[in-house]
Protein backbone atom coordinates (compact mmCIF):
# COMPACT_ATOMS: atom_id res chain seq x y z
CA UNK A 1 0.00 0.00 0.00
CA UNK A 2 1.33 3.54 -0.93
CA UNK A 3 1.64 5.84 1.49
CA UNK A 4 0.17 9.34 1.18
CA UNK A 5 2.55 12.18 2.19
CA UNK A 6 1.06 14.36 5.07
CA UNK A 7 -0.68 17.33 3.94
CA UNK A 8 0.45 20.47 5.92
CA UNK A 9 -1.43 23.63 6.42
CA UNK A 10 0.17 26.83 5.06
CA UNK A 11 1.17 28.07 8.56
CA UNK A 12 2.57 24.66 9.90
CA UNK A 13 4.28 23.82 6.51
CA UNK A 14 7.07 26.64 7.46
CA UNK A 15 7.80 24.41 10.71
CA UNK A 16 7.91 21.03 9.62
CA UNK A 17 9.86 18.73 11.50
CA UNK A 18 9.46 21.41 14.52
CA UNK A 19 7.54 21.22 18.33
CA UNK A 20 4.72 24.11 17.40
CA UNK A 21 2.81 26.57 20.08
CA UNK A 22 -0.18 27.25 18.60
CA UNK A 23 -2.59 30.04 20.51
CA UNK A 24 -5.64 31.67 19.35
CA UNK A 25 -5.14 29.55 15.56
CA UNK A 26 -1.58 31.29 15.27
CA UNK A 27 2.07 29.80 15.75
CA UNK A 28 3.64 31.21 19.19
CA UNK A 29 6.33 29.68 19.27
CA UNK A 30 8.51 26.41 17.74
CA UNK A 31 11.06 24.41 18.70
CA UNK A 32 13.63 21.63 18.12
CA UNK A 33 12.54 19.55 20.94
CA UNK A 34 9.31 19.98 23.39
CA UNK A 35 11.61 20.52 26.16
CA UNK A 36 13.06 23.51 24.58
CA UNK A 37 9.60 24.86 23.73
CA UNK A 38 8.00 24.60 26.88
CA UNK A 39 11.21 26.27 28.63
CA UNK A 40 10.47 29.64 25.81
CA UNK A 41 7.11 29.25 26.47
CA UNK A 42 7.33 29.79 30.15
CA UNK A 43 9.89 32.05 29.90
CA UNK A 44 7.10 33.99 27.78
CA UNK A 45 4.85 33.58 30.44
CA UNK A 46 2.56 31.83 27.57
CA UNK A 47 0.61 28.80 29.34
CA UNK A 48 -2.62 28.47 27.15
CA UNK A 49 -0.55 27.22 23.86
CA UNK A 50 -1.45 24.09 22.19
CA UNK A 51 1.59 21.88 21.60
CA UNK A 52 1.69 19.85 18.21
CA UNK A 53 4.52 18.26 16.55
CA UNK A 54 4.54 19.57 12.70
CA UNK A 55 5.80 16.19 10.80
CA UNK A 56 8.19 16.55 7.57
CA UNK A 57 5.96 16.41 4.72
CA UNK A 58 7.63 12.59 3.81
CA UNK A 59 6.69 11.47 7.24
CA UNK A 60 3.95 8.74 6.48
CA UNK A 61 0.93 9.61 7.99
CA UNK A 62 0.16 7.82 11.60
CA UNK A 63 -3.05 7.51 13.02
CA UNK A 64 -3.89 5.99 16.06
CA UNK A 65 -5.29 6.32 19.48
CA UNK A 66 -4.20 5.98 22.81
């Protein structure tokens, strides 16, 4: 089976392969690791950001829960 390449919006497509802050639909903040981002973000005093990995657009696309 062929795997689809992951389809980016606009916005995260600048980040990809990036840990993303994402508040009020916009990117905050991103980062190499979440570690790093979290540390900016509280440095920011930001602590209602949404934190999403943005995958490389090669990345096959992984769904799954739990």
């Amino acid at each position: 089976m062929a795997k689809e390449p992951v389809r980016l919006g606009p916005e995260l497509r600048k980040y990809q392969g990036l840990w993303v802050a994402i508040r009020d639909g916009k990117v905050v903040e991103a980062r190499q690791t979440p570690y790093e981002l979290v540390m900016v973000l509280m440095e920011r005093g930001i602590d209602d950001a949404s934190i999403v990995r943005s995958p490389r657009s090669e990345e096959p696309l992984r769904i799954g829960l739990g």
